[in-house]
Protein backbone atom coordinates (compact mmCIF):
# COMPACT_ATOMS: atom_id res chain seq x y z
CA UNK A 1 9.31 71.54 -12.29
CA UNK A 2 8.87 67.79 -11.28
CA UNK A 3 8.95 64.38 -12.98
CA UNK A 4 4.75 64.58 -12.01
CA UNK A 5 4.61 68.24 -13.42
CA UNK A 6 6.11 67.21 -16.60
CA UNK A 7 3.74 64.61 -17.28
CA UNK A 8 0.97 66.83 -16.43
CA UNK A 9 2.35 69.28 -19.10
CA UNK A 10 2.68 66.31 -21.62
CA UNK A 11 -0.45 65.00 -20.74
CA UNK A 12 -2.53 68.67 -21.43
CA UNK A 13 -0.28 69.55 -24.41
CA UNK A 14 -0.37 66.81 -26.22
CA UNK A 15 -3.75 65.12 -25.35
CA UNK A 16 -2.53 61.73 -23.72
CA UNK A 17 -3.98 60.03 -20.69
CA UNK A 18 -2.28 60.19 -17.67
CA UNK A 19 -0.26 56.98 -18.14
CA UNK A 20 0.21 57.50 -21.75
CA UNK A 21 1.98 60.57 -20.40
CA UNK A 22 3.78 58.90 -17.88
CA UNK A 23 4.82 55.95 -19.99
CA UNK A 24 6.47 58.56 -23.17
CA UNK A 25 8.76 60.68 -19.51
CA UNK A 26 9.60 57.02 -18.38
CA UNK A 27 10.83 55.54 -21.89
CA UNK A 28 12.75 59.03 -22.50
CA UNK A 29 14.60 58.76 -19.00
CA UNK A 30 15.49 55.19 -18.93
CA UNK A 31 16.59 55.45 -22.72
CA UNK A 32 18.97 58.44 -21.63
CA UNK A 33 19.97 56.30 -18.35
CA UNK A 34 21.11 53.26 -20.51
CA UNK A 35 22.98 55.23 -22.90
CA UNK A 36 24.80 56.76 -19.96
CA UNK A 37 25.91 53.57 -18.48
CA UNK A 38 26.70 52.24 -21.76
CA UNK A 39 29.42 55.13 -21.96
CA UNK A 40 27.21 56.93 -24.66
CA UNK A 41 27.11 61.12 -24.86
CA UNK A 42 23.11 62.02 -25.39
CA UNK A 43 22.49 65.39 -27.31
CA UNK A 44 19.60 67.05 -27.80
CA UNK A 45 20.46 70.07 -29.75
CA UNK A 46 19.79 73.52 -28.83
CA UNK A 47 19.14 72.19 -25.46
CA UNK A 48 22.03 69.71 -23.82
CA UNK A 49 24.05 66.82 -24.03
CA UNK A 50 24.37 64.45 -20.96
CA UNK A 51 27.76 62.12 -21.12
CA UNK A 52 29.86 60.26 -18.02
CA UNK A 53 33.24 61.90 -17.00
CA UNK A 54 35.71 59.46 -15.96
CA UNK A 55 38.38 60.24 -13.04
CA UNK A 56 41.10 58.58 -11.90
CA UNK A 57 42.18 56.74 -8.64
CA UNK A 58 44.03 59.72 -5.98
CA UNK A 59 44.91 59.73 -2.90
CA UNK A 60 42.99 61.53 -0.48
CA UNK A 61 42.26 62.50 3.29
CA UNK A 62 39.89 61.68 5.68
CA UNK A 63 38.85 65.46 6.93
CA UNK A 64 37.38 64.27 10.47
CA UNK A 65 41.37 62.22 11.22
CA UNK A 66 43.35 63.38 8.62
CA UNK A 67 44.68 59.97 7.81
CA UNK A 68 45.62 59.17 4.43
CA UNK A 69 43.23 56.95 1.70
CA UNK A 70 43.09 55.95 -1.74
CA UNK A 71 40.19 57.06 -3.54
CA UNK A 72 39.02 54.67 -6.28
CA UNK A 73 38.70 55.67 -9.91
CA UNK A 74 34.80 56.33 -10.58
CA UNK A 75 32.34 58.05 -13.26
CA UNK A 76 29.72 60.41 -13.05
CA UNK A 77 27.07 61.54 -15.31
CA UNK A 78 27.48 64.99 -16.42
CA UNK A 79 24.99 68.02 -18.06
CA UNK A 80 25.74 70.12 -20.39
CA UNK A 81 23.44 73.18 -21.08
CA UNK A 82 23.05 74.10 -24.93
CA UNK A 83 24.44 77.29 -26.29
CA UNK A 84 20.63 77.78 -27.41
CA UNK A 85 19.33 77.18 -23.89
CA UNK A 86 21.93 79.80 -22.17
CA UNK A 87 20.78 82.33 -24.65
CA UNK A 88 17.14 81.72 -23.44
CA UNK A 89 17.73 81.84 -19.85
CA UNK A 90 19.52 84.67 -20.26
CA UNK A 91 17.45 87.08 -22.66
């Protein structure tokens, strides 16, 4: 499923317009995107929780030359599947 196919399911199940629809998926994924740059963990239970993992500078290598470089520290957003949503999937 899509970000469009989502707000075509929101839009039938819940009886919005099209850009009511689009407007509730917009506000739900910026409001998860600034809590994730803020350095927030988002949890929605029984389903996941989506934080930012932090690593550290290292030195690494160049696969194509082989030389030598320093890798600068960096953080990534991370998902977490619920214990709830495993046992779905996996009925």
């Amino acid at each position: 499923m899509n970000k469009l196919e989502l707000i075509e399911t929101l839009r039938e199940d819940a009886g919005l317009t099209k850009p009511e629809a689009k407007a509730v998926i917009k506000t739900f994924f910026s409001t998860i995107t600034d809590a994730l740059i803020k350095g927030d963990r988002v949890e929605i239970r029984g389903l996941c929780s989506f934080y930012v993992k932090k690593y550290k500078a290292y030195a690494g290598r160049n696969p194509k030359t082989g030389k030598s470089t320093q890798v600068k520290p960096k953080k990534l957003p991370f998902f977490k599947c619920g214990k709830e949503l495993k046992e779905r999937v996996d009925y």
